[in-house]
Protein backbone atom coordinates (compact mmCIF):
# COMPACT_ATOMS: atom_id res chain seq x y z
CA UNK A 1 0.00 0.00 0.00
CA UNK A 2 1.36 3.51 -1.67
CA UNK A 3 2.29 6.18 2.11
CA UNK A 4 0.81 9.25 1.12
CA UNK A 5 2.79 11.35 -0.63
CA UNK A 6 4.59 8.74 -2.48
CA UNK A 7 4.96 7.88 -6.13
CA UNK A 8 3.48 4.46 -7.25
CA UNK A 9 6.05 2.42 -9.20
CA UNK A 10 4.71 1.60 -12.53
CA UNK A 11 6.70 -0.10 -15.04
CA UNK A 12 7.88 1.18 -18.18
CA UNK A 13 6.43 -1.38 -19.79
CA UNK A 14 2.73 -1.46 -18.68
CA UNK A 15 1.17 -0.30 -21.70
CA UNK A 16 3.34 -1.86 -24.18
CA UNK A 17 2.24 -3.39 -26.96
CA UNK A 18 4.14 -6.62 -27.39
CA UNK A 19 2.37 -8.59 -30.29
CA UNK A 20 4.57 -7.13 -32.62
CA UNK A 21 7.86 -9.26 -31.35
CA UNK A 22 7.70 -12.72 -32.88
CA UNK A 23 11.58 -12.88 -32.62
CA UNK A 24 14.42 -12.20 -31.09
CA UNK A 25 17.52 -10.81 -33.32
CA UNK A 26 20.65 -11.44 -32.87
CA UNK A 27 24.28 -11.28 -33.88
CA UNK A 28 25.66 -14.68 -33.54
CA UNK A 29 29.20 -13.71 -33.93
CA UNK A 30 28.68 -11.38 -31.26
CA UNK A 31 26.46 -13.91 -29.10
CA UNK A 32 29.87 -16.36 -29.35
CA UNK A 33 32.12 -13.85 -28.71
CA UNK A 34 30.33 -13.16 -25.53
CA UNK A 35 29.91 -16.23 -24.53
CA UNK A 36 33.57 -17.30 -25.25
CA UNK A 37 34.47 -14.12 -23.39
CA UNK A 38 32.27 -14.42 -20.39
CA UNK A 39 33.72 -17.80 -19.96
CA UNK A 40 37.39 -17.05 -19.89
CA UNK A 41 36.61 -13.92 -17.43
CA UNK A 42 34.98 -16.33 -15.12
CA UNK A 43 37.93 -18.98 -15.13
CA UNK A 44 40.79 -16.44 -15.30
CA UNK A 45 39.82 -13.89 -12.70
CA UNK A 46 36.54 -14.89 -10.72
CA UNK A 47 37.44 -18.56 -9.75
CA UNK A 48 40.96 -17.90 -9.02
CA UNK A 49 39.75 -15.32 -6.43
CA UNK A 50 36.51 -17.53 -5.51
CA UNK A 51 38.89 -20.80 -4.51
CA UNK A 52 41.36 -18.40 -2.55
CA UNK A 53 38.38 -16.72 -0.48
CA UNK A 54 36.64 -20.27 0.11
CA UNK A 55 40.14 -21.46 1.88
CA UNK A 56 40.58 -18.68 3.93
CA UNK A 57 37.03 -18.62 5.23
CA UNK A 58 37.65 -22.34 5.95
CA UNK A 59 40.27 -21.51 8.33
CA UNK A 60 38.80 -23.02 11.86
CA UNK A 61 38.29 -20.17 14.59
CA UNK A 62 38.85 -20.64 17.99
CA UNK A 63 36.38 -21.62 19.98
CA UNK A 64 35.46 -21.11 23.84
CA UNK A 65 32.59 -22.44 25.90
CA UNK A 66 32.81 -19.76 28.99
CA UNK A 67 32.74 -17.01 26.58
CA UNK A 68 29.18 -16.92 25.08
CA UNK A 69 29.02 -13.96 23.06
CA UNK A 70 32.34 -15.64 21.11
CA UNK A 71 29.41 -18.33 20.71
CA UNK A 72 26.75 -16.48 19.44
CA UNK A 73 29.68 -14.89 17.09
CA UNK A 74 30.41 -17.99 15.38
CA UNK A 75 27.17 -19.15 15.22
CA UNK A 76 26.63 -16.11 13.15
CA UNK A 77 30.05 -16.58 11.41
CA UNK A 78 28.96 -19.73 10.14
CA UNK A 79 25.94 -18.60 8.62
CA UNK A 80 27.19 -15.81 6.80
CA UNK A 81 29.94 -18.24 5.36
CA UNK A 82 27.08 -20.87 4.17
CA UNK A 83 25.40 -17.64 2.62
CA UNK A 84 28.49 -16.28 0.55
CA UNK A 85 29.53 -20.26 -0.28
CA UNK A 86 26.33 -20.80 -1.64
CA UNK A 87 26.38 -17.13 -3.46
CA UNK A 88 29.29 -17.59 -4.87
CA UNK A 89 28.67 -20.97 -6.37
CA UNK A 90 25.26 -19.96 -7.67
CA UNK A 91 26.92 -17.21 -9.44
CA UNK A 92 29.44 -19.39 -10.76
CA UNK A 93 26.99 -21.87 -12.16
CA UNK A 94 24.44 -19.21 -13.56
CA UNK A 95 27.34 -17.94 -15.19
CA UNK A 96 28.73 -21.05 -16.80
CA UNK A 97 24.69 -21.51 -17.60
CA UNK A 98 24.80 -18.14 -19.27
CA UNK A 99 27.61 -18.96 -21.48
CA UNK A 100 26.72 -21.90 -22.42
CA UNK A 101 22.90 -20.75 -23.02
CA UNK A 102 24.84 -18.22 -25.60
CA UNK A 103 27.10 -20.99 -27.15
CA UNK A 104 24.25 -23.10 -27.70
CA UNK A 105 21.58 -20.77 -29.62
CA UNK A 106 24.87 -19.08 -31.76
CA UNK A 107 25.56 -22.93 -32.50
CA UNK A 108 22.13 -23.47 -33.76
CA UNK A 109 21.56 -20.21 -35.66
CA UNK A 110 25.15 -19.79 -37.29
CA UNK A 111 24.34 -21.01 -40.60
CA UNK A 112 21.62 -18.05 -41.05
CA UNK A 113 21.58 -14.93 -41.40
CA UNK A 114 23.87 -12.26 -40.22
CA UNK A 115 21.12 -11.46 -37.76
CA UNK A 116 18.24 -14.25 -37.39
CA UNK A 117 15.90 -14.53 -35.29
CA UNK A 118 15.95 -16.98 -32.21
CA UNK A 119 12.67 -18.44 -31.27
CA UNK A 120 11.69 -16.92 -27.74
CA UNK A 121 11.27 -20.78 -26.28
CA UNK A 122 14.60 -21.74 -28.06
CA UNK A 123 15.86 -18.99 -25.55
CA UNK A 124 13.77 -20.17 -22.45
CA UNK A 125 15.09 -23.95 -23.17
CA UNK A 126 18.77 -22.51 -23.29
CA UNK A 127 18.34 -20.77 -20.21
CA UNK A 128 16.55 -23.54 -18.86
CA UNK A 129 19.08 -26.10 -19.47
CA UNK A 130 16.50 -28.52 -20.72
CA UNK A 131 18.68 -29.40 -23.91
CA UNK A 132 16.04 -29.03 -26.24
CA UNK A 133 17.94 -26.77 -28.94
């Protein structure tokens, strides 16, 4: 519910008229270079960094039953190193997923045009991972 005084959000799409889009276009050289590119960046400089960070925050803290705010600290500690684990390997696998979502619809379109037009559920089934392309 809107607080007086403040604007509603409405998105810049509401009133958009999308029967017109039966396609997507796209440049596959582009789409491969992207995908090629995102790839490399991930395994040259995010990994590298990812496996170094994951080590360190595996280092084993000391631990002290008389002191219980240390407790509740590392309670809390653990947590928030589940949470980044977890965040970091989601954004490594979404990542690989994006790549390889690009890869596989430039694969599939290469021998078209310069710029053809993908199939919106040939994109879903890339993103998806379903391996229906």
């Amino acid at each position: 519910m809107p607080i007086d005084n403040e604007p509603v959000y409405r998105s810049s799409v509401d009133n958009y008229d999308l029967t017109d889009i039966d396609g997507i276009e796209a440049d596959i050289a582009a789409m491969e270079e992207f995908a090629a590119g995102l790839r490399a960046d991930l395994e040259q400089n995010y990994m590298p960094h990812a496996d170094r960070a994951a080590a360190n925050m595996l280092a084993e803290l000391p631990t002290n039953g008389e002191f219980y705010e240390l407790y509740l600290f590392l309670g809390a500690h653990r947590q928030v190193q589940d949470a980044t684990f977890r965040n970091v390997d989601s954004y490594i696998a979404g990542t690989y997923q994006f790549a390889t979502s690009a890869e596989e619809i430039s694969a599939k379109y290469r021998g078209a045009d310069a710029f053809s037009r993908a199939k919106l559920s040939d994109v879903q089934a890339a993103f998806e991972g379903n391996g229906t392309l």
